[in-house]
Protein backbone atom coordinates (compact mmCIF):
# COMPACT_ATOMS: atom_id res chain seq x y z
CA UNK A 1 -19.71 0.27 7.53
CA UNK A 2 -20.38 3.34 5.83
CA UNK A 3 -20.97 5.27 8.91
CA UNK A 4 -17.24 3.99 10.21
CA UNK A 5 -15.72 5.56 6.88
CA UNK A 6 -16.99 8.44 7.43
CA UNK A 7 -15.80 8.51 10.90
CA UNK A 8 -12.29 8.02 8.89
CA UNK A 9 -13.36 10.53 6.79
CA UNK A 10 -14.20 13.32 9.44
CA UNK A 11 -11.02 12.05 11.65
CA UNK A 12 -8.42 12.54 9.01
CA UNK A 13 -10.39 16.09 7.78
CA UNK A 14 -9.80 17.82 11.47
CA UNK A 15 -5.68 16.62 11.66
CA UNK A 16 -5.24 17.12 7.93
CA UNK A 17 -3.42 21.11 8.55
CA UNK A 18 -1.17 19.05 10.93
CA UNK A 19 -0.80 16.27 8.21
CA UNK A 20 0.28 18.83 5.82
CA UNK A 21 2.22 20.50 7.61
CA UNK A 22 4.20 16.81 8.49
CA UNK A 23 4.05 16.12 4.76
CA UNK A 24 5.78 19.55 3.75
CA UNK A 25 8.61 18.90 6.15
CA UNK A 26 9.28 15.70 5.51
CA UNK A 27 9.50 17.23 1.73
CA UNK A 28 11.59 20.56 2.64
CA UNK A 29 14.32 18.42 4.42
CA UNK A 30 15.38 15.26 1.70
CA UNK A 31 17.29 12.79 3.13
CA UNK A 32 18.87 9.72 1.24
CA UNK A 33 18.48 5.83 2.26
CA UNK A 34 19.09 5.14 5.97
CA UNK A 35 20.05 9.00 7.07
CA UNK A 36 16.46 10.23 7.51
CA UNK A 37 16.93 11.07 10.78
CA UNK A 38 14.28 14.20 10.55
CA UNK A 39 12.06 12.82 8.65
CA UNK A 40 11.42 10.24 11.51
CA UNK A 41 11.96 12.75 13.73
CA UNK A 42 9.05 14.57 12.31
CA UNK A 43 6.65 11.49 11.85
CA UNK A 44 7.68 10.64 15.55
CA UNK A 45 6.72 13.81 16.95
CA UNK A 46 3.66 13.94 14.92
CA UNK A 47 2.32 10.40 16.29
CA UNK A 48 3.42 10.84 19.93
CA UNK A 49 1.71 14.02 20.15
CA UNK A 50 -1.77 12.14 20.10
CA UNK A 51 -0.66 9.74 22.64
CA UNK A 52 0.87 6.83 20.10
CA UNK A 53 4.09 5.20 21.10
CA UNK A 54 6.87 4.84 18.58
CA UNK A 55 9.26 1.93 18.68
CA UNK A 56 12.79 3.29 17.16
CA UNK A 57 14.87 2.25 16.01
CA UNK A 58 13.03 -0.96 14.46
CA UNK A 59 14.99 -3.79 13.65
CA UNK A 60 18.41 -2.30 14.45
CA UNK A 61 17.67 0.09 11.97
CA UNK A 62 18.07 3.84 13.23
CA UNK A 63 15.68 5.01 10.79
CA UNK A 64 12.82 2.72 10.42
CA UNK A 65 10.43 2.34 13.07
CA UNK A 66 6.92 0.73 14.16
CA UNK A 67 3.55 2.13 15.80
CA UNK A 68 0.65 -0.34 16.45
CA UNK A 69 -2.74 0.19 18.27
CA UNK A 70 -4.11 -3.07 19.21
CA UNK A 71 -8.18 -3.92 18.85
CA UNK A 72 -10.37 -5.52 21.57
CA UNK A 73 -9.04 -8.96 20.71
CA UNK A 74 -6.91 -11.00 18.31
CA UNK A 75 -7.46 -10.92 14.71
CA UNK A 76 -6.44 -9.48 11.21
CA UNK A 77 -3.03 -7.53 11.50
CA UNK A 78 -2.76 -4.69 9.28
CA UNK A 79 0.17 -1.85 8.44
CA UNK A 80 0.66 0.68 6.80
CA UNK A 81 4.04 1.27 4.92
CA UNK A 82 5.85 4.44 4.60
CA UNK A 83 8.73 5.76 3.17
CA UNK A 84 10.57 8.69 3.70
CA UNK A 85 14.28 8.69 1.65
CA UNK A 86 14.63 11.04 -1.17
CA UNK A 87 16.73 11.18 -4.16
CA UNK A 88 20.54 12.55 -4.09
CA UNK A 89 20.73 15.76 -6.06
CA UNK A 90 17.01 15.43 -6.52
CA UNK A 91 14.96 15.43 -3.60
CA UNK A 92 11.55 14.25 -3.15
CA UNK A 93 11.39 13.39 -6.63
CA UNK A 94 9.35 10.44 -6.13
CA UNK A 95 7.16 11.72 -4.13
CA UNK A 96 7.78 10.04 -0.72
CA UNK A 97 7.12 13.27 2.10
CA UNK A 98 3.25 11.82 0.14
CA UNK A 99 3.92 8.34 0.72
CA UNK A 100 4.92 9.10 4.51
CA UNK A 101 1.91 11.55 5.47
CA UNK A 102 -0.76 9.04 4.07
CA UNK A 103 0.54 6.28 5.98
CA UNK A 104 0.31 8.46 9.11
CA UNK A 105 -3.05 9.40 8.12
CA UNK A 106 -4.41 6.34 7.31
CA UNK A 107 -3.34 5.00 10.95
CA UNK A 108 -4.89 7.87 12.85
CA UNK A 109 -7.85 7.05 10.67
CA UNK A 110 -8.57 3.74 11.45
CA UNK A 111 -6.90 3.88 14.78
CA UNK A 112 -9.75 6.03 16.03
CA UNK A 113 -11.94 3.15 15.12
CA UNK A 114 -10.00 -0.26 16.35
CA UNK A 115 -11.17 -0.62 19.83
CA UNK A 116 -14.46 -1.54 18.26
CA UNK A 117 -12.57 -4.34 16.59
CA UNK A 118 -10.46 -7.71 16.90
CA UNK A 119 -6.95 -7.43 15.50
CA UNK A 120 -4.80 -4.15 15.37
CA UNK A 121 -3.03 -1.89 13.02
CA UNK A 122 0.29 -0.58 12.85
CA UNK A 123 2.81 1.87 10.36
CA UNK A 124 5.85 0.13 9.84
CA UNK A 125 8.52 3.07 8.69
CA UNK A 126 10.77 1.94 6.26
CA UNK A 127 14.13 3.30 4.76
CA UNK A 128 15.76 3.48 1.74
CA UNK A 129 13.74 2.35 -0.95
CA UNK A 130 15.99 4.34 -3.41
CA UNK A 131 18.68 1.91 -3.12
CA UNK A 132 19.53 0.24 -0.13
CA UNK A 133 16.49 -2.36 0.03
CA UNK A 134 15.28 -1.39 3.49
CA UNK A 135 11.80 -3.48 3.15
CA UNK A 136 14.38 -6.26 1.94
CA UNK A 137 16.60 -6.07 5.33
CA UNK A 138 13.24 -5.57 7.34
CA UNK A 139 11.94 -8.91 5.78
CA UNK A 140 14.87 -10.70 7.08
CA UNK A 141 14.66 -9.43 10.01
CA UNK A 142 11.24 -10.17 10.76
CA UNK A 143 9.55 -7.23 10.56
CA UNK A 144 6.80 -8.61 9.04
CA UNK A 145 6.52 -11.91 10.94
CA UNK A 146 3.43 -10.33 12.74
CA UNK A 147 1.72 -8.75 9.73
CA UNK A 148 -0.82 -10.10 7.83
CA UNK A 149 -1.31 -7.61 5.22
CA UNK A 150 0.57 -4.61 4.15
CA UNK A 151 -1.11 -1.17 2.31
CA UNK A 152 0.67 1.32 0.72
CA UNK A 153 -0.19 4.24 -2.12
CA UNK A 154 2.86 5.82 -4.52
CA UNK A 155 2.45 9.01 -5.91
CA UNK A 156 2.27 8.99 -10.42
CA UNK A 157 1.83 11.92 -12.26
CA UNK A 158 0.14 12.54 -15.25
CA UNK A 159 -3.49 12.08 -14.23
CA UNK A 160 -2.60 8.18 -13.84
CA UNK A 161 -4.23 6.50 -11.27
CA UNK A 162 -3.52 2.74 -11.44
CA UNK A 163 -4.55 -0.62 -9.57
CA UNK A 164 -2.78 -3.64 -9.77
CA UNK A 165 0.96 -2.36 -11.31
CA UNK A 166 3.44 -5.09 -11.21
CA UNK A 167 7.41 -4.25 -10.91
CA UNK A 168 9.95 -6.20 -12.39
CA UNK A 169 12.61 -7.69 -9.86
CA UNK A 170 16.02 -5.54 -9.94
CA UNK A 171 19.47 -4.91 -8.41
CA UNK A 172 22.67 -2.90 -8.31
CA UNK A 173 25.94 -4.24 -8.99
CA UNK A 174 29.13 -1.95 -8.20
CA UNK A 175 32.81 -3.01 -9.76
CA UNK A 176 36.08 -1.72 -8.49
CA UNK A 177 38.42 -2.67 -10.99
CA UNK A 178 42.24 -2.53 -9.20
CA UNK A 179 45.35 -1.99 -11.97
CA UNK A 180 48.78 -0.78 -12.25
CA UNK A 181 49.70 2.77 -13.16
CA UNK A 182 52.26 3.81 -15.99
CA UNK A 183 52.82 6.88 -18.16
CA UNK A 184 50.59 6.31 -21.35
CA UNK A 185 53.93 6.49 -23.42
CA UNK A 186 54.42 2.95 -22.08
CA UNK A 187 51.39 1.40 -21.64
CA UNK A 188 52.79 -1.94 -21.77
CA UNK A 189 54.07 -1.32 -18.04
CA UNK A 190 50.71 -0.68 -16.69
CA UNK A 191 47.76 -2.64 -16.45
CA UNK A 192 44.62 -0.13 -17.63
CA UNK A 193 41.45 -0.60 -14.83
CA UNK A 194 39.47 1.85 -17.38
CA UNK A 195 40.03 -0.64 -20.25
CA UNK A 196 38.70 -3.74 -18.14
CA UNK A 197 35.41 -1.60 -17.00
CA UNK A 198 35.17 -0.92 -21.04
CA UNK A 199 35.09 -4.58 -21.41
CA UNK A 200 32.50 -5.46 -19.32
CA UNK A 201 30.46 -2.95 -21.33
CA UNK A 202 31.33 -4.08 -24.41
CA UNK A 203 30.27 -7.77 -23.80
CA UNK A 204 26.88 -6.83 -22.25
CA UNK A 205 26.28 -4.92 -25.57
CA UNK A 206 27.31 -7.85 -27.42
CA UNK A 207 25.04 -10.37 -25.81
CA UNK A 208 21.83 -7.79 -25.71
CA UNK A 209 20.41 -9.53 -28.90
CA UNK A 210 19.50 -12.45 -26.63
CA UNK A 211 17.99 -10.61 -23.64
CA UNK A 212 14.38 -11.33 -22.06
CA UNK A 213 11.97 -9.23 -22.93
CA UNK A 214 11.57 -7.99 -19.45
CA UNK A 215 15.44 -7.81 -19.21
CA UNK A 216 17.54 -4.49 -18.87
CA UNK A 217 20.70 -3.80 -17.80
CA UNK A 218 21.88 -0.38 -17.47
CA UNK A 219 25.67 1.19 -16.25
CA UNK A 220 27.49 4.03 -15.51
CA UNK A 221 31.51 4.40 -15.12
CA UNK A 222 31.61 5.90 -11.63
CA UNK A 223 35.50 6.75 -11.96
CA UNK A 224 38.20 6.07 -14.96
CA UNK A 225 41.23 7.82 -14.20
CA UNK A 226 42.75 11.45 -13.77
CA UNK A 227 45.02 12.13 -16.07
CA UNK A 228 44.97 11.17 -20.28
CA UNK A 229 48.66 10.52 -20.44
CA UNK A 230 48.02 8.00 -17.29
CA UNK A 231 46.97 4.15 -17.26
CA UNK A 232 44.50 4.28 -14.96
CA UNK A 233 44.93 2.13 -12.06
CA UNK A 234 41.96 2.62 -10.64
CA UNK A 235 38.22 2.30 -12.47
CA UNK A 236 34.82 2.16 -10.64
CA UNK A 237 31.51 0.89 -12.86
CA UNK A 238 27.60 0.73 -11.73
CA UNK A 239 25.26 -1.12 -13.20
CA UNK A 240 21.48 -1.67 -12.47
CA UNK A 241 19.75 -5.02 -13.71
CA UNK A 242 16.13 -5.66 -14.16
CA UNK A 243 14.35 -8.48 -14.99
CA UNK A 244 10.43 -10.07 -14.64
CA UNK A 245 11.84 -12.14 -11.79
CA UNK A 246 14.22 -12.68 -9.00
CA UNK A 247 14.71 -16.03 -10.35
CA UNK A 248 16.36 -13.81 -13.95
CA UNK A 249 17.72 -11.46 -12.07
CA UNK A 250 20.07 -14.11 -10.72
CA UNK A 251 20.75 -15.37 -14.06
CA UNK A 252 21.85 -12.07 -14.72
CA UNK A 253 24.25 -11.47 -12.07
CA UNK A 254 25.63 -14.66 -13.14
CA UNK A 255 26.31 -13.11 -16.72
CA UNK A 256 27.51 -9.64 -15.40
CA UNK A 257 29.67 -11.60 -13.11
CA UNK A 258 31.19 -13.79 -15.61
CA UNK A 259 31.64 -10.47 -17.78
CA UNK A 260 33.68 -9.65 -15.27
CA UNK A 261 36.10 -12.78 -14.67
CA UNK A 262 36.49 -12.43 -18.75
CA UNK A 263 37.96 -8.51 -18.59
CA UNK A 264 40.17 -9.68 -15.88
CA UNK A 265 41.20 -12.38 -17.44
CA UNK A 266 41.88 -10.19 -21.07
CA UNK A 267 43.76 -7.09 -19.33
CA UNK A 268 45.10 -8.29 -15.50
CA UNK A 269 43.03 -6.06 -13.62
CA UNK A 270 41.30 -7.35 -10.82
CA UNK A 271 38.17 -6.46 -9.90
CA UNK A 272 36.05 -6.26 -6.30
CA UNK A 273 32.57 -6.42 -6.94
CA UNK A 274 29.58 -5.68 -4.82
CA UNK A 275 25.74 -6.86 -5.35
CA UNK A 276 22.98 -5.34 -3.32
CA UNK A 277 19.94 -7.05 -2.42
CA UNK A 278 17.34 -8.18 -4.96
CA UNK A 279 14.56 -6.16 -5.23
CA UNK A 280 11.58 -8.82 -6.18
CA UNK A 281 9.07 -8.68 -9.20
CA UNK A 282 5.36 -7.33 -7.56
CA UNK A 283 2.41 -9.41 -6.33
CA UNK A 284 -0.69 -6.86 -6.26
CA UNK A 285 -3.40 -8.51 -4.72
CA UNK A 286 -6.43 -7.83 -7.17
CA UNK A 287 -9.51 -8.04 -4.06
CA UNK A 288 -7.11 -5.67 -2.29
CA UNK A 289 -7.06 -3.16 -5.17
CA UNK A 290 -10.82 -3.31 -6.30
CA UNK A 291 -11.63 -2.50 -2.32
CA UNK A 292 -8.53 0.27 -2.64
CA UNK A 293 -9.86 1.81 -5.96
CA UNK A 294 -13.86 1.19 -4.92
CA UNK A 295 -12.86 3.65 -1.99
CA UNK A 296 -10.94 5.92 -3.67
CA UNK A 297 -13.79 6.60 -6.22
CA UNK A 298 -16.09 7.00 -3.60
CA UNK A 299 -13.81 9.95 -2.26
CA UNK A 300 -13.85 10.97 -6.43
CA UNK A 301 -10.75 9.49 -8.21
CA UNK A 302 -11.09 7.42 -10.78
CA UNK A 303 -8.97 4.54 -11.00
CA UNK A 304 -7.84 2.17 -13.66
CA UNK A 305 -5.95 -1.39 -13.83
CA UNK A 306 -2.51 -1.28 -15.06
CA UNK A 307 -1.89 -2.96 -18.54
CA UNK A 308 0.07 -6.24 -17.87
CA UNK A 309 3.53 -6.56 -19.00
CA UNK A 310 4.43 -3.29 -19.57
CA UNK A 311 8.47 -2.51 -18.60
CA UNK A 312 7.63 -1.14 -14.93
CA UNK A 313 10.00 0.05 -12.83
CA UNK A 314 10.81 -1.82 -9.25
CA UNK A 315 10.17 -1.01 -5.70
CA UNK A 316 11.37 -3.39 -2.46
CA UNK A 317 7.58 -3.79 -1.72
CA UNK A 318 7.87 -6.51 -4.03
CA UNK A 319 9.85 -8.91 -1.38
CA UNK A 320 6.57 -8.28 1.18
CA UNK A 321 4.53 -9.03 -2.08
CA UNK A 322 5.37 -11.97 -1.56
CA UNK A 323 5.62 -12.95 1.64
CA UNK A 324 1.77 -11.62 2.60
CA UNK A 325 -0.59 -10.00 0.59
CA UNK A 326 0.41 -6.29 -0.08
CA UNK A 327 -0.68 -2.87 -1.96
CA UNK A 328 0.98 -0.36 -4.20
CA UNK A 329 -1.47 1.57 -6.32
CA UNK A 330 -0.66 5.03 -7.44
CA UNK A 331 -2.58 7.76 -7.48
CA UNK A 332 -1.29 11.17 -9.75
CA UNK A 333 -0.05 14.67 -7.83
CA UNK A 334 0.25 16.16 -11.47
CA UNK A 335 -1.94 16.13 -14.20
CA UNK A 336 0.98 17.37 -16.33
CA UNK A 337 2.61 14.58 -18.85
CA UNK A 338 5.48 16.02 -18.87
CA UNK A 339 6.36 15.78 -15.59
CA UNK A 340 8.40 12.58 -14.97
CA UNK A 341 9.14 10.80 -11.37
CA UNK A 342 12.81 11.11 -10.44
CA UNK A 343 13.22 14.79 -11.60
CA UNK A 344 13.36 18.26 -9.88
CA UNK A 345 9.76 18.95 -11.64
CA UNK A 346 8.06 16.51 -9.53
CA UNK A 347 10.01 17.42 -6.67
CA UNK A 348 8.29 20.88 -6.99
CA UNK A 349 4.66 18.79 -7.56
CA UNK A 350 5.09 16.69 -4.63
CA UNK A 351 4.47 19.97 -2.49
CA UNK A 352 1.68 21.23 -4.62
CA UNK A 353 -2.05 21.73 -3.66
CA UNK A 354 -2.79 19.21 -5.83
CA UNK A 355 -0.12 16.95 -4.38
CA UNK A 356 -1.86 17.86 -0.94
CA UNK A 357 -5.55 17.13 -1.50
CA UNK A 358 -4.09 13.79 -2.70
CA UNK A 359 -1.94 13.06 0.30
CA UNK A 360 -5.06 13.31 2.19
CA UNK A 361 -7.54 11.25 0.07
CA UNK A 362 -4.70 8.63 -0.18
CA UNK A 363 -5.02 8.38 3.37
CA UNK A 364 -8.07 7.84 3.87
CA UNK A 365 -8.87 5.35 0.81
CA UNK A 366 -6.08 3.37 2.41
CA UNK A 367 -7.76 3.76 5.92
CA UNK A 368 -11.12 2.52 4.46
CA UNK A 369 -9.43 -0.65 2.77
CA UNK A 370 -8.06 -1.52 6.37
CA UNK A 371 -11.61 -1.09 7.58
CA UNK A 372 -12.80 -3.28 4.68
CA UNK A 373 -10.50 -6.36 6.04
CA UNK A 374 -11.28 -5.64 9.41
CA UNK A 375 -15.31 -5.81 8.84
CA UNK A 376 -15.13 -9.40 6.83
CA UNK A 377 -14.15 -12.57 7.59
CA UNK A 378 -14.86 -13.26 3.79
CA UNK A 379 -13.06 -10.92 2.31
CA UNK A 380 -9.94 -11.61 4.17
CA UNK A 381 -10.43 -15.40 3.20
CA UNK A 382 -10.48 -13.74 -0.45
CA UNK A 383 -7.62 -12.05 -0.37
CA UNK A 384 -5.10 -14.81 1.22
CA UNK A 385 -6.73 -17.80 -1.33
CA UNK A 386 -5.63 -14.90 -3.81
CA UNK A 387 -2.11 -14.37 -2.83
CA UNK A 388 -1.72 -18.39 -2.07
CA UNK A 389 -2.62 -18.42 -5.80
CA UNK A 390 -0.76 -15.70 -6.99
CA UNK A 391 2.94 -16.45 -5.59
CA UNK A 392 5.34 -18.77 -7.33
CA UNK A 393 5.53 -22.08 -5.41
CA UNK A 394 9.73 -21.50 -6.22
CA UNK A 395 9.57 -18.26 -3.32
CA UNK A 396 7.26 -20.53 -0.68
């Protein structure tokens, strides 16, 4: 086996100007959830110019696609996830021009190597991880009916390179609360939307005493009038729930939602109200990560678990978490603490050198995982009694 990775090795090491080059675009052009029409552009170009065929769009969704290369027979089904969407005002703030490229590389990497194999592997491109649940959408769609295991790496930053980080289940919930307008002289002949979206905040502060640990709910008022001397007819809120489960993060739309009813009920406003798609809690699968972090020291990172229960944020690679056994490990672009994900600083590191050299090593410690389920019988056996374990018998 050790000859084969360094066949992945030497593969990935003659395309990686070309990688880079992919990676930098990807990172020069942002695009938000579900318009990354370049950036698959880009990745599409990329893969067809070595012969691959791209299906696009996947799933009825313009911007997520599929590749596969098939082995000499049936057998273990492995893909690669990437992701491509970037933040709005932002841009690649989280890194994922990185998360893209080492996908691509880790295909061409162990592509080079399936016919020698039974089973295949495949990139499965999905959108709009920032908000907009594409993995989520994909899942019901059965995108991942004919995958067995899913690998993927996220960029971190400040030298932390982690195995086995759980993220706690979350969603969005948007409220359009509809009133009457009157001059503020009279407010009596209005009926004040701003006042209603102030309730709802009000009662979640109220009740925050007897929150989960694991619990957090966050908002913003998207829109709360024009004018002081007006009653606001019109008020839009946002608000973004987390919890250790899916399971609590329904119980919490349940209490935002009754919030609600109450503030229309006090002031007359009603309110239209919108909840995206659950984002689930994370499954790591631990063989998965030693085999992911065993290969990434080889190539000379250093890895380390993640401390349990710590208030992680969420990803939609949760929801294949748990439907087959999936990776998520992190490796850092910036050794600089005070660079935090979701800001224009790490925007700047996710085109570094630094953030290259780990674009490429990413790829091919992901390559050499795929190569570890592909070589053992065992090991596969492993990993699925793991995640059989692992999952909740409430999501089976």
């Amino acid at each position: 086996m050790e000859q084969q990775k360094t066949n992945i090795i030497q593969t990935i090491d003659r395309m990686q100007h070309e990688l880079l080059a992919l990676s930098h675009q990807i990172h020069d052009h942002p695009e938000l959830g579900y318009e990354e029409h370049q950036a698959v552009a880009s990745i599409r170009s990329f893969l067809e110019d070595r012969g691959v065929q791209v299906e696009t769009p996947y799933c009825g969704l313009d911007t997520s696609f599929k590749v596969v290369k098939k082995g000499k027979g049936p057998g273990p089904r492995i893909a690669f996830l990437a992701e491509y969407d970037a933040l709005r005002g932002i841009g690649h703030g989280c890194g994922h021009n990185i998360i893209a490229t080492c996908a691509v590389g880790a295909f061409m990497g162990i592509a080079s190597l399936i016919d020698e194999y039974d089973g295949e592997v495949s990139i499965i491109g999905t959108p709009a991880e920032e908000g907009g649940a594409g993995k989520v959408i994909l899942l019901e769609r059965g995108a991942f009916d004919e995958t067995d295991y899913a690998l993927m790496m996220h960029p971190s930053g400040g030298g932390s390179n982690l195995v086995g980080r759980g993220g706690r289940a979350a969603t969005r919930i948007r409220v359009s609360f509809h009133g009457k307008a009157a001059h503020s002289s009279s407010p009596s002949n209005g009926i004040n939307a701003l006042s209603a979206a102030i309730h709802v905040f009000n009662q979640i502060d109220l009740m925050r005493s007897t929150f989960q640990v694991q619990d957090n709910i966050n908002g913003i008022i998207l829109e709360g009038g024009t004018a002081a001397n007006v009653i606001p007819e019109l008020a839009k809120c946002e608000f973004s729930l987390r919890a250790e489960t899916m399971l609590r993060i329904k119980e919490l739309i349940r209490f935002v939602t009754s919030c609600i009813e109450h503030a229309e009920a006090l002031t007359g406003a009603k309110a239209e109200v919108s909840v995206e798609p659950i984002y689930a809690e994370r499954y790591p699968n631990k063989p998965m990560c030693q085999a992911f972090k065993n290969n990434m020291e080889s190539l000379g990172i250093q890895m380390t678990w993640a401390e349990p229960g710590k208030l992680y944020g969420s990803s939609d690679i949760g929801n294949v978490s748990i439907k087959i056994p999936a990776i998520h490990d992190y490796l850092s672009i910036t050794d600089d603490k005070t660079i935090q994900s979701h800001s224009k600083e790490y925007t700047k590191a996710a085109a570094t050198p630094q953030a290259d050299e780990i674009c490429l090593k990413g790829a091919k410690g992901l390559a050499m995982t795929a190569l570890d389920i592909l070589e053992s019988s065992e090991f596969r056996s492993e990993i699925n009694a793991y995640h059989d374990a692992q999952v909740p018998k409430e999501y089976r």
